[in-house]
C-alpha atoms as a PDB file:
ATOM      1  CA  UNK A   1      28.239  33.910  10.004  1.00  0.00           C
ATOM      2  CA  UNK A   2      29.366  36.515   7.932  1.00  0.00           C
ATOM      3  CA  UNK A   3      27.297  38.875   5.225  1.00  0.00           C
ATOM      4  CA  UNK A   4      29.544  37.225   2.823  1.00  0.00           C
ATOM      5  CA  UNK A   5      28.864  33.594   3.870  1.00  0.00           C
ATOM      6  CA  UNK A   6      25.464  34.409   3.932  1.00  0.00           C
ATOM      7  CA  UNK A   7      25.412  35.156   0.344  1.00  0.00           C
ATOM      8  CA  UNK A   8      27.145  32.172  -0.024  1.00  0.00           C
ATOM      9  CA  UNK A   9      24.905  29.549   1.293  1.00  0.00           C
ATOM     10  CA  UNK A  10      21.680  31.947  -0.003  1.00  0.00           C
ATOM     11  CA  UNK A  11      22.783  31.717  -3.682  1.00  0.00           C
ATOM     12  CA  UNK A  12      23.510  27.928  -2.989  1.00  0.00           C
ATOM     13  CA  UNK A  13      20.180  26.863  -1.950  1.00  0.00           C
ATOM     14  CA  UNK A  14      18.710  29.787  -4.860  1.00  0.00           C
ATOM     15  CA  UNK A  15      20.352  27.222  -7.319  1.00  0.00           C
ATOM     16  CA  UNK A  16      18.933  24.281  -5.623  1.00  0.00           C
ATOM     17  CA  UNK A  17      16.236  22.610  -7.299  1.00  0.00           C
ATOM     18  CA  UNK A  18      14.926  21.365  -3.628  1.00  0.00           C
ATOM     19  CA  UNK A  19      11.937  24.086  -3.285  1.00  0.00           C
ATOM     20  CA  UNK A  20      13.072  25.216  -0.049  1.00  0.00           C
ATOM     21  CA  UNK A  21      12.386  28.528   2.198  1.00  0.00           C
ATOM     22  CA  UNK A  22      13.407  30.013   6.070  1.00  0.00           C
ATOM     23  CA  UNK A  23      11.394  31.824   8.274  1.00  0.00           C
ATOM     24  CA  UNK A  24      13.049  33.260  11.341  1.00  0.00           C
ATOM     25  CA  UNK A  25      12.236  32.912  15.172  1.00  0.00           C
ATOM     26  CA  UNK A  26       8.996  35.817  14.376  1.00  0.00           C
ATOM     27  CA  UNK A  27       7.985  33.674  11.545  1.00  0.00           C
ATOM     28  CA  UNK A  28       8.890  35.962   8.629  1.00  0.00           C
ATOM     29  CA  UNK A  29      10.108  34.485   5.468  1.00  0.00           C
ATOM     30  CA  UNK A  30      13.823  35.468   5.054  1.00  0.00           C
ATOM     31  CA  UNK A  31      14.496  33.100   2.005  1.00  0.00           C
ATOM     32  CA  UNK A  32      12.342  31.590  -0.552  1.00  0.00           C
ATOM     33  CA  UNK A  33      14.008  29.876  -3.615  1.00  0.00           C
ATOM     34  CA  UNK A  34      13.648  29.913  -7.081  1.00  0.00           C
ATOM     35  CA  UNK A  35      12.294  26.220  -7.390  1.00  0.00           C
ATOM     36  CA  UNK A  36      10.039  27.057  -4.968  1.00  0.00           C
ATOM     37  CA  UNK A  37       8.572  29.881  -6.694  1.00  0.00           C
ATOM     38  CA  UNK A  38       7.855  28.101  -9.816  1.00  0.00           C
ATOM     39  CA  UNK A  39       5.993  25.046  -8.116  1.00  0.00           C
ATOM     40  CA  UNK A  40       3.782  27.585  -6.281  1.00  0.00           C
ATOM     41  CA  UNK A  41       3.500  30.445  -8.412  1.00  0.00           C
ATOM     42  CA  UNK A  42       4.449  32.740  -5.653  1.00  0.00           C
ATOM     43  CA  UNK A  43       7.628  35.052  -6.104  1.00  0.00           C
ATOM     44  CA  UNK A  44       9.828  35.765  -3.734  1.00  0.00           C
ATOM     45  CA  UNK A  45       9.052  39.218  -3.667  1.00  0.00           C
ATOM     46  CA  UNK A  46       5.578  39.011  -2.302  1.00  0.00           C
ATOM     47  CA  UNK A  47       6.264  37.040   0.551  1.00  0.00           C
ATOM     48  CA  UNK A  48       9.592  38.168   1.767  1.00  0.00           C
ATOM     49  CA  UNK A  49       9.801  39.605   5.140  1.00  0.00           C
ATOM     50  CA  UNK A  50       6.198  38.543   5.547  1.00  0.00           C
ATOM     51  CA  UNK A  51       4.611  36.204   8.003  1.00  0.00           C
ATOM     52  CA  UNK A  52       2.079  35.001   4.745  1.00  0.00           C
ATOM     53  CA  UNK A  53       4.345  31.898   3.708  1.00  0.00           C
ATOM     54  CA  UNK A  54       0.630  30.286   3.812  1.00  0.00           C
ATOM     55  CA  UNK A  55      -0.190  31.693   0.823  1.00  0.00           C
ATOM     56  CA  UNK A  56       1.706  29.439  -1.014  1.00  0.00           C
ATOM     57  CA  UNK A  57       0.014  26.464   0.141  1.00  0.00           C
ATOM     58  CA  UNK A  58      -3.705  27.628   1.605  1.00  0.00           C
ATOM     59  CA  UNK A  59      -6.371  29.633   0.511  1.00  0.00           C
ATOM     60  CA  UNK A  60      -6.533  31.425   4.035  1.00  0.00           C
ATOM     61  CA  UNK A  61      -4.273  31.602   6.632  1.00  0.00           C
ATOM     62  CA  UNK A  62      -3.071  29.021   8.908  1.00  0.00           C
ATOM     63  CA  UNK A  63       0.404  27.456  10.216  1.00  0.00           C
ATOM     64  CA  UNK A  64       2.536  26.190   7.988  1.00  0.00           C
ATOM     65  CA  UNK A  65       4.694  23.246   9.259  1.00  0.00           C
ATOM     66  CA  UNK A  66       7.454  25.465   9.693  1.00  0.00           C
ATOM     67  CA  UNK A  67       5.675  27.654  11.585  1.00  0.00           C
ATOM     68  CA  UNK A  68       5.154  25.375  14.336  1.00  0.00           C
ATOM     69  CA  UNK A  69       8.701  23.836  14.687  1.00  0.00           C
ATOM     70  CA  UNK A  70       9.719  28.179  15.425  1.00  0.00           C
ATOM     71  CA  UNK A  71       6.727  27.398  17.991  1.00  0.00           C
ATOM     72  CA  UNK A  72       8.187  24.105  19.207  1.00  0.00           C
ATOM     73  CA  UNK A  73       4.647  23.490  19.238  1.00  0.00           C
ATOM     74  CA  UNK A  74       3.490  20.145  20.622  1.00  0.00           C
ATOM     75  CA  UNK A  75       2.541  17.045  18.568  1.00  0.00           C
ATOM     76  CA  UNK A  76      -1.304  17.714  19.737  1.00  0.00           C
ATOM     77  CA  UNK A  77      -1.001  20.455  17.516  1.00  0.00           C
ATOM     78  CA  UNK A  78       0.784  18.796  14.939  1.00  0.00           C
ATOM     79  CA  UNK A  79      -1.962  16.648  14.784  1.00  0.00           C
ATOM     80  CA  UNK A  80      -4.863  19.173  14.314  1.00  0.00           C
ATOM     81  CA  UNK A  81      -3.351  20.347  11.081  1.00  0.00           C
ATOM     82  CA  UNK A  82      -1.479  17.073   9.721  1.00  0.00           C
ATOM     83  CA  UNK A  83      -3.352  14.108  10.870  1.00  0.00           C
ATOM     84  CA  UNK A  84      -2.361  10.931  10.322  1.00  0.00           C
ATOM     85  CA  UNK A  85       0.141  12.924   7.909  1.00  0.00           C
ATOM     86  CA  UNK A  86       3.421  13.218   9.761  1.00  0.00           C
ATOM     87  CA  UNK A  87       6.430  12.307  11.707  1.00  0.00           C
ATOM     88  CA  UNK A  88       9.102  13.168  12.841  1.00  0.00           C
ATOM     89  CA  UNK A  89      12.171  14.075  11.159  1.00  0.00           C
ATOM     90  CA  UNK A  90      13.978  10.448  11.241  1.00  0.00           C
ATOM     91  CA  UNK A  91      17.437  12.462  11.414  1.00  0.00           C
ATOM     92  CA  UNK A  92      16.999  15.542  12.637  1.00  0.00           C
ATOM     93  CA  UNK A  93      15.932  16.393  16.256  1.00  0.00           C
ATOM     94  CA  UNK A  94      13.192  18.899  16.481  1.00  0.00           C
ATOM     95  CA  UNK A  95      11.886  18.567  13.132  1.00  0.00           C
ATOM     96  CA  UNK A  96       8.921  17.164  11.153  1.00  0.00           C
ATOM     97  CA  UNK A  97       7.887  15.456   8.077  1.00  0.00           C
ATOM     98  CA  UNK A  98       4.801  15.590   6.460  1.00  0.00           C
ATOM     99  CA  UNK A  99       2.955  14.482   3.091  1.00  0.00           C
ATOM    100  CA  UNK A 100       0.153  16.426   2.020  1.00  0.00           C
ATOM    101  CA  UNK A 101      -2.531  16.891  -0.916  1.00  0.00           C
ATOM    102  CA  UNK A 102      -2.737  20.276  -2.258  1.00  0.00           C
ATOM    103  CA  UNK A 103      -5.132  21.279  -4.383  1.00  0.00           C
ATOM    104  CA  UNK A 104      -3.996  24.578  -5.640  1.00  0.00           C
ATOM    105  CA  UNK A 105      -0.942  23.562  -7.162  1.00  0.00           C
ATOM    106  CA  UNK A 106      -0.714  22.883 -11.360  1.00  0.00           C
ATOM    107  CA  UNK A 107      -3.905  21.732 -12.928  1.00  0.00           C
ATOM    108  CA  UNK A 108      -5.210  19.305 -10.962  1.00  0.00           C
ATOM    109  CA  UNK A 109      -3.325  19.372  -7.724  1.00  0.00           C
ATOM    110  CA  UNK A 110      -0.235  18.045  -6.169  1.00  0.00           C
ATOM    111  CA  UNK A 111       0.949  15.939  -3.511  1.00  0.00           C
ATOM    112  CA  UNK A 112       3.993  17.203  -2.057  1.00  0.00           C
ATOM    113  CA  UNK A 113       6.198  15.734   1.180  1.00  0.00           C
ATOM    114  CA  UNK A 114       7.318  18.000   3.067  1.00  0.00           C
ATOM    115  CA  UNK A 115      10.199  18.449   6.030  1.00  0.00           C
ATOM    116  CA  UNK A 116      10.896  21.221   8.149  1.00  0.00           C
ATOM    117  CA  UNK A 117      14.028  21.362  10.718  1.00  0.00           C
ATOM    118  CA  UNK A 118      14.759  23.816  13.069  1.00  0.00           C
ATOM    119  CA  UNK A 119      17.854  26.274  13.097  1.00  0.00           C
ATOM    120  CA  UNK A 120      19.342  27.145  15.987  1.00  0.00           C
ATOM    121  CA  UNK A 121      22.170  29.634  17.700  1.00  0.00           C
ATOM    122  CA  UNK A 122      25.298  28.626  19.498  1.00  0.00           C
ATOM    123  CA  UNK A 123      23.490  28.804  23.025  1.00  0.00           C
ATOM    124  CA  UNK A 124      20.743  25.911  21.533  1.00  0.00           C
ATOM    125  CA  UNK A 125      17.855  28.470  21.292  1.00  0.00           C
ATOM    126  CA  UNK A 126      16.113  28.247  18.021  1.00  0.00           C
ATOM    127  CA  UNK A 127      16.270  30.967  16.006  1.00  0.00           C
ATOM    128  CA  UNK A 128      14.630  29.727  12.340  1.00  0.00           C
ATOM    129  CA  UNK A 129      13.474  26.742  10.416  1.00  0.00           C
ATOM    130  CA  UNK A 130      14.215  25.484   6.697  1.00  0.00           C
ATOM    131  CA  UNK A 131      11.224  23.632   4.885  1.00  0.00           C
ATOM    132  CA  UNK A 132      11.905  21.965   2.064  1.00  0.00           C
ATOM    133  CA  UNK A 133       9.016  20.294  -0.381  1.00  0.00           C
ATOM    134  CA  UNK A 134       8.946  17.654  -3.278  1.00  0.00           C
ATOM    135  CA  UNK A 135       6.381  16.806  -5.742  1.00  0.00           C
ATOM    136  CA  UNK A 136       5.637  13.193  -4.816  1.00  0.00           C
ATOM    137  CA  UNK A 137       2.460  13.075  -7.402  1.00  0.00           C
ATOM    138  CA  UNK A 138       3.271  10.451  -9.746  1.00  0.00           C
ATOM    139  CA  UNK A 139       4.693   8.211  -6.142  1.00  0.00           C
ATOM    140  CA  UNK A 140       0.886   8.795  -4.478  1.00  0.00           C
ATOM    141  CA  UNK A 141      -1.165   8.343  -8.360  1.00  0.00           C
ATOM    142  CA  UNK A 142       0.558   5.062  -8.195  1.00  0.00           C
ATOM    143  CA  UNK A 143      -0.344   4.082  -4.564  1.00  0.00           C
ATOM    144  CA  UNK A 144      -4.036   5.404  -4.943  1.00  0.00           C
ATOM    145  CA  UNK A 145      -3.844   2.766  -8.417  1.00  0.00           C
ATOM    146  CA  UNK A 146      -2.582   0.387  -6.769  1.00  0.00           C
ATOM    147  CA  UNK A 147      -5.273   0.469  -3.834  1.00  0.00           C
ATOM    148  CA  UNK A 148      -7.858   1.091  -6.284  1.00  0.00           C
ATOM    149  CA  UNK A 149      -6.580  -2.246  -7.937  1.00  0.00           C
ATOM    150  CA  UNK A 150      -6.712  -4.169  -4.954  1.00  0.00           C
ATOM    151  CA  UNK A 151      -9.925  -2.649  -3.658  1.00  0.00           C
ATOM    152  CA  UNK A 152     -11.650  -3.915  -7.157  1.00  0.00           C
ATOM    153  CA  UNK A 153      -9.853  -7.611  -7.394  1.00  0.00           C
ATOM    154  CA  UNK A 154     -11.912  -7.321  -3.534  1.00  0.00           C
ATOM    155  CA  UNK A 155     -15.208  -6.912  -5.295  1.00  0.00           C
ATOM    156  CA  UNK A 156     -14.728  -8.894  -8.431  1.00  0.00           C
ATOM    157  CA  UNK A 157     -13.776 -11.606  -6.083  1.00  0.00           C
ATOM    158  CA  UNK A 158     -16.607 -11.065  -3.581  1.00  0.00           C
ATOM    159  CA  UNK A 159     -18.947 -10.810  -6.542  1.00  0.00           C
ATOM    160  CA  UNK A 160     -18.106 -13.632  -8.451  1.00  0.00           C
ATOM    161  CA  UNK A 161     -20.924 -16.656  -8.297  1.00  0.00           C
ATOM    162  CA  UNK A 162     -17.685 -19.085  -8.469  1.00  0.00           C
ATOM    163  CA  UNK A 163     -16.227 -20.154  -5.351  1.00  0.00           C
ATOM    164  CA  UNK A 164     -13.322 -18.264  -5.354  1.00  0.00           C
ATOM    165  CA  UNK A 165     -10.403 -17.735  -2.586  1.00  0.00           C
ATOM    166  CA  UNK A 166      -6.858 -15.903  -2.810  1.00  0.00           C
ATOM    167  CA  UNK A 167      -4.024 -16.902  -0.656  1.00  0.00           C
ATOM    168  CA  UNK A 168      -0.588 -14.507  -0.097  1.00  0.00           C
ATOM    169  CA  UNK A 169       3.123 -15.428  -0.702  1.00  0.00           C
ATOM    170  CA  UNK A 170       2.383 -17.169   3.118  1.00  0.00           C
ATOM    171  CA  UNK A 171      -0.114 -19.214   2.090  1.00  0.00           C
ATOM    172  CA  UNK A 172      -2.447 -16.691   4.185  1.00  0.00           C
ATOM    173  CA  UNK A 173      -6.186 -16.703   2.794  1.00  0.00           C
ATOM    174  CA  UNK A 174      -6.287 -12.839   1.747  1.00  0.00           C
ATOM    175  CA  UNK A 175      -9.735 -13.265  -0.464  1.00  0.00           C
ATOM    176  CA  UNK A 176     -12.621 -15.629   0.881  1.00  0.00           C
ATOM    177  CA  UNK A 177     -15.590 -15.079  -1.119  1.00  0.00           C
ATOM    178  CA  UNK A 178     -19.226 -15.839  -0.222  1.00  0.00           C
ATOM    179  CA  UNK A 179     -19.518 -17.964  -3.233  1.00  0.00           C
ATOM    180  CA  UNK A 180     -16.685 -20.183  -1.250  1.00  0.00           C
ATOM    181  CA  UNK A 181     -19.015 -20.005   2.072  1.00  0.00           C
ATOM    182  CA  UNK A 182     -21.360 -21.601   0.641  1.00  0.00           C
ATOM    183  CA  UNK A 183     -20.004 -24.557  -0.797  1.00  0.00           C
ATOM    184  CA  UNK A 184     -17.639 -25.034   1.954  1.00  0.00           C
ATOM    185  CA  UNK A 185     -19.634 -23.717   5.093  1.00  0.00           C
ATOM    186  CA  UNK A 186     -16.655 -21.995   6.741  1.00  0.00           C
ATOM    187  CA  UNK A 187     -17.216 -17.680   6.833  1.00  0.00           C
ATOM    188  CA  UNK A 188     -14.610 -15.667   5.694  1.00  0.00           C
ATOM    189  CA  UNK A 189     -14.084 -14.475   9.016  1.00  0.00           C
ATOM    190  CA  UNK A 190     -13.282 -17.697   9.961  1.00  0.00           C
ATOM    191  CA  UNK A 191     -10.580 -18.325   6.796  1.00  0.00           C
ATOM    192  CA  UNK A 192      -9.144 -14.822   6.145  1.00  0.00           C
ATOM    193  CA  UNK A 193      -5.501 -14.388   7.617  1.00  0.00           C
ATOM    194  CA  UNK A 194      -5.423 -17.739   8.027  1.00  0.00           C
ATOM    195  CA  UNK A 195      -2.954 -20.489   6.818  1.00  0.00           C
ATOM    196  CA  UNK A 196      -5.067 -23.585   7.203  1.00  0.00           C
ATOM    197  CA  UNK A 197      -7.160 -23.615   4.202  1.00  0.00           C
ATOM    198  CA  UNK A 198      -6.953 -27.279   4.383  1.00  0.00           C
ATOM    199  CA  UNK A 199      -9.410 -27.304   7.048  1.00  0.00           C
ATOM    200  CA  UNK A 200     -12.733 -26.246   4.921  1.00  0.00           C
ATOM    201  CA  UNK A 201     -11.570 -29.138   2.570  1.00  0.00           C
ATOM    202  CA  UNK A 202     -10.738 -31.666   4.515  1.00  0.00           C
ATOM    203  CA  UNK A 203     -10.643 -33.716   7.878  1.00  0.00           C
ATOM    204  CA  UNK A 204      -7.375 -33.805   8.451  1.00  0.00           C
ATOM    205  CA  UNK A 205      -4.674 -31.862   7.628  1.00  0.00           C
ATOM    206  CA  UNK A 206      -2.570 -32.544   4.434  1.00  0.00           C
ATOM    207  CA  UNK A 207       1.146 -32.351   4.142  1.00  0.00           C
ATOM    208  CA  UNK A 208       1.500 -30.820   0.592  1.00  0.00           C
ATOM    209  CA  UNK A 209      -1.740 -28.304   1.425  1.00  0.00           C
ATOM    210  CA  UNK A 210      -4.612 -27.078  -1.063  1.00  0.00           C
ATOM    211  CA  UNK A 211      -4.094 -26.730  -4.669  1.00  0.00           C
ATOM    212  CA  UNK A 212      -3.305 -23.568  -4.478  1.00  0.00           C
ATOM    213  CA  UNK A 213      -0.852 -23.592  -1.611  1.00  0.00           C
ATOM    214  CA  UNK A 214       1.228 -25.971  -4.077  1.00  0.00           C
ATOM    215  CA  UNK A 215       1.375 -22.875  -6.711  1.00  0.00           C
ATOM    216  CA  UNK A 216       2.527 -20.578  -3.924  1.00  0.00           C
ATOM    217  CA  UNK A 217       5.386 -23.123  -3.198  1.00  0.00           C
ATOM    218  CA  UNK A 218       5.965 -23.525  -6.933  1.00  0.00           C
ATOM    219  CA  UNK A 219       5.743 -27.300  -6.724  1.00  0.00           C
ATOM    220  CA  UNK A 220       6.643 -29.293  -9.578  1.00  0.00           C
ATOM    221  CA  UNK A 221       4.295 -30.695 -11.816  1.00  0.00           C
ATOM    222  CA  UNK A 222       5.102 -34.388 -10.621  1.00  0.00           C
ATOM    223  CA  UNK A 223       4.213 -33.643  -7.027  1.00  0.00           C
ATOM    224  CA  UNK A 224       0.872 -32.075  -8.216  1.00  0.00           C
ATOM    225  CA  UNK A 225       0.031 -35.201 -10.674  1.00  0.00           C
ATOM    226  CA  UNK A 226       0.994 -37.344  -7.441  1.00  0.00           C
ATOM    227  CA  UNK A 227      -1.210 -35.313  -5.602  1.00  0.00           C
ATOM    228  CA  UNK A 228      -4.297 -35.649  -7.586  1.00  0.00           C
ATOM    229  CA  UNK A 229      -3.341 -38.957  -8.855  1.00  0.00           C
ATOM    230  CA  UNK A 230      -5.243 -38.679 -13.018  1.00  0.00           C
ATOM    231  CA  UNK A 231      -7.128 -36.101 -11.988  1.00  0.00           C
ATOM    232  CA  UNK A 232      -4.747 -33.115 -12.311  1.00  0.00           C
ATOM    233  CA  UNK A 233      -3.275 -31.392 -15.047  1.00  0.00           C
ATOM    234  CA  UNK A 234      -1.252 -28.229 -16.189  1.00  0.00           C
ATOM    235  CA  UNK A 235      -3.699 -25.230 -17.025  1.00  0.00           C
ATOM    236  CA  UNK A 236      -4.249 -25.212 -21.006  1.00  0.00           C
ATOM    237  CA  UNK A 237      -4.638 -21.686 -20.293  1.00  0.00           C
ATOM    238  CA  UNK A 238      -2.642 -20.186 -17.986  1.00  0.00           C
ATOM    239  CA  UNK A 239       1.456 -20.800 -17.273  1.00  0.00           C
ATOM    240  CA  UNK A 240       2.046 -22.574 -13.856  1.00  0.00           C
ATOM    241  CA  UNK A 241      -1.728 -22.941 -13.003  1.00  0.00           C
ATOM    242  CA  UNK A 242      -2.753 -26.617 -12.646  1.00  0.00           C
ATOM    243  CA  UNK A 243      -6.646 -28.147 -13.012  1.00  0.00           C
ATOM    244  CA  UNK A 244      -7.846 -31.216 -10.823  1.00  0.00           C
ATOM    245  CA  UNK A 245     -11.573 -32.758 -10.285  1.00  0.00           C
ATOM    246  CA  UNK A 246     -12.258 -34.513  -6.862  1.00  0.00           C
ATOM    247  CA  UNK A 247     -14.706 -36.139  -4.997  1.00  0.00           C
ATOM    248  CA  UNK A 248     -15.878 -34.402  -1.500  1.00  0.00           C
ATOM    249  CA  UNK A 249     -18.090 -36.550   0.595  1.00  0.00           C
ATOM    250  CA  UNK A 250     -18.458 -34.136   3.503  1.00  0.00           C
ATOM    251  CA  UNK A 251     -20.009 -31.731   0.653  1.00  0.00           C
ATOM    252  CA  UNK A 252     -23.223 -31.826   0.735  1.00  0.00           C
ATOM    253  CA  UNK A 253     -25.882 -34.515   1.958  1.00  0.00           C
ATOM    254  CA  UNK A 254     -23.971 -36.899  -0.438  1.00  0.00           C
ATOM    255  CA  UNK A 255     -20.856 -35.288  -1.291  1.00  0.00           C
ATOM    256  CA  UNK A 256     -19.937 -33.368  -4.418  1.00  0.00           C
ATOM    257  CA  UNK A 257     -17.133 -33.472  -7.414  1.00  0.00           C
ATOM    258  CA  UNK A 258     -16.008 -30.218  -7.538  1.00  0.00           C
ATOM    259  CA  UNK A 259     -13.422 -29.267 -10.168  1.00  0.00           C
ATOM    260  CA  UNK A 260     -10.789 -26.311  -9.492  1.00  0.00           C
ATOM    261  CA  UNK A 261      -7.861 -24.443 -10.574  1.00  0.00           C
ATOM    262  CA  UNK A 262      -5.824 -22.228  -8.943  1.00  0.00           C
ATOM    263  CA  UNK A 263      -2.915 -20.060 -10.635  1.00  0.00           C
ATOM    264  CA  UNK A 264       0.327 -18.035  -9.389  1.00  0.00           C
ATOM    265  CA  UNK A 265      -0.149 -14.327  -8.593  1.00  0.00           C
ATOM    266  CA  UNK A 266       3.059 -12.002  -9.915  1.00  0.00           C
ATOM    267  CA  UNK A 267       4.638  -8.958  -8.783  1.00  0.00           C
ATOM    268  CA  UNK A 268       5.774  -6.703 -11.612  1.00  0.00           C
ATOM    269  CA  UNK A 269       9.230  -8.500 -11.136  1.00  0.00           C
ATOM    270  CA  UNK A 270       7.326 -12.020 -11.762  1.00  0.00           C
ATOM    271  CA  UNK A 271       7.883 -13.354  -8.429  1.00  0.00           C
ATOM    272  CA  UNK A 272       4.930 -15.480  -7.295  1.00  0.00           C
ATOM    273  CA  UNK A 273       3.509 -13.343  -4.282  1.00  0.00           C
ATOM    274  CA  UNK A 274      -0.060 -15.781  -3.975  1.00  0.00           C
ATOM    275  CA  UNK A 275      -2.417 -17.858  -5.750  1.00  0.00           C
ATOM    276  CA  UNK A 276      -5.823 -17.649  -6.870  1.00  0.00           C
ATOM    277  CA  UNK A 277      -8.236 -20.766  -6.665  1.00  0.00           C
ATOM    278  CA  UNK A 278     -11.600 -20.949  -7.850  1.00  0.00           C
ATOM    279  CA  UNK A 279     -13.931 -24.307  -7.220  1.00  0.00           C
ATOM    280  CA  UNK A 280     -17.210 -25.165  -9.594  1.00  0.00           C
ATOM    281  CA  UNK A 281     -19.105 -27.865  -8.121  1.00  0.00           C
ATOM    282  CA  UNK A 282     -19.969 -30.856 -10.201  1.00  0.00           C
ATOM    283  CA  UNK A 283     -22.853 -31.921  -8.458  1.00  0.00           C
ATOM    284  CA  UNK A 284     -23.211 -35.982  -7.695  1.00  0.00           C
ATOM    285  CA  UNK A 285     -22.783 -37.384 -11.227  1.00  0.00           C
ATOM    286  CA  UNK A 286     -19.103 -38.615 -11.605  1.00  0.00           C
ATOM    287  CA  UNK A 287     -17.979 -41.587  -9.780  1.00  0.00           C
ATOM    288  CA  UNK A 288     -16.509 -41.197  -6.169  1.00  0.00           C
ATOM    289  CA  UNK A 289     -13.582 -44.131  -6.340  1.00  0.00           C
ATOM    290  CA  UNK A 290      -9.936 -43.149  -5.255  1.00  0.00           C
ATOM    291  CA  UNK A 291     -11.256 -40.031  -2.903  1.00  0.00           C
ATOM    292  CA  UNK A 292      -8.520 -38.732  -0.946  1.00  0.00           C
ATOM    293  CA  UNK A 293     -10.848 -35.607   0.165  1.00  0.00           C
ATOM    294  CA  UNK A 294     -12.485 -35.177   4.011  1.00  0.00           C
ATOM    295  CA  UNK A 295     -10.993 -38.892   4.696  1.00  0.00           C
END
């Protein structure tokens, strides 16, 4: 390539707003962008024909992901630096792609993704690598909220003195809680990942499923009143979610009324993805004519 294409592709990527810089086959840093200088707060200058690209990302020195594609190092020492972190490049041979926290970068931190690929001559050898970063913060903040979400609808759940249980867009028991043990006797080992919650209600299998299941499969509000016969209603409360009372003889030394609702879980599109059903036991008190439960 010639000095003039050179300058060529050099003030192309310097306009880039990809943070992006190359290190040759000894490791030294032979271009390091503008974007890249603002997200670290390391110029150019101070790190060009240096091997201390590091000290844009770590407090002390270590290899940078580039630095080990030059190596052709081997994934076991991928590994030791980017555990559980990276992959490979999913079009480009030879290289890597990592995400990363780093601590160091704005305020409070950054989470960046990161992919270096290797450059090589004519004959094959490699001579150089490009890495280029992105700020994937807001991406991982809303991950971390989402599995923060999920991990505390886990413990309300679990907590909750009602009998509670959650099924997926499968009709898969996701939520089992030990309120829900002990009324029905079945663990949540036993129900979780599961599609036959039928089974801790009754003695044979129905065809139109739990309450709940009928949510998940938006069934009309016919089929649920047909269901449930009088004893089933549409949620005063809550769109879609229905309300029954039953009679279950096999709860109990003399069986127990239990009344239940169960409601449609949303994405943020609206699109039912589950259901959630909770169960408050009535005790003995209200008659036990027209069962249809454990028969």
């Amino acid at each position: 390539m010639t000095d003039a294409a050179l300058t060529d592709a050099a003030r192309i990527l310097d306009g880039s707003p990809v943070p992006t810089f190359v290190i040759d086959a000894s490791k030294v840093v032979v271009y390091w962008n503008g974007a890249l200088a603002r997200m670290s707060g390391v110029p150019a200058a101070e790190v060009l024909g240096t091997q201390q690209q590091w000290r844009a990302f770590y407090p002390e020195p270590r290899p940078v992901l580039a630095d080990l594609v030059v190596e052709g190092a081997a994934r076991s020492v991928i590994e030791e630096f980017y555990r559980g972190k990276y992959r490979p490049a999913a079009h480009c041979p030879g290289g890597w792609e990592a995400e990363d926290f780093f601590p160091t970068f704005g305020r409070q931190g950054r989470w960046l993704a990161f992919s270096a690929a290797p450059i090589a001559n004519a004959q094959g050898s490699i001579v150089g690598c490009v890495e280029t970063l992105q700020d994937i913060s807001g991406r991982k903040e809303a991950e971390i909220s989402r599995r923060e979400a999920v991990r505390q609808l886990g413990e309300m759940v679990a907590g909750s003195p009602v009998a509670t249980f959650v099924l997926d867009a499968q009709c898969r028991v996701t939520h089992w809680n030990r309120a829900c043990e002990a009324l029905t006797g079945f663990s949540a080992a036993e129900m979780i990942g599961k599609s036959e919650t039928w089974r801790a209600f009754y003695r044979h299998e129905t065809r139109r499923g739990v309450l709940a299941e009928m949510i998940v499969r938006g069934a009309p509000g016919e089929e649920v009143a047909d269901r449930y016969a009088d004893r089933a209603r549409p949620s005063a409360l809550v769109a879609n979610a229905f309300e029954a009372r039953d009679f279950f003889p096999g709860f109990g030394p003399r069986g127990k009324w239990l009344h239940f609702m169960a409601a449609p879980l949303h994405d943020i599109h609206g699109k039912v993805v589950g259901a959630i059903e909770t169960l408050v036991d009535l005790g003995e008190a209200l008659p036990a004519a027209n069962s249809n439960a454990l028969l």
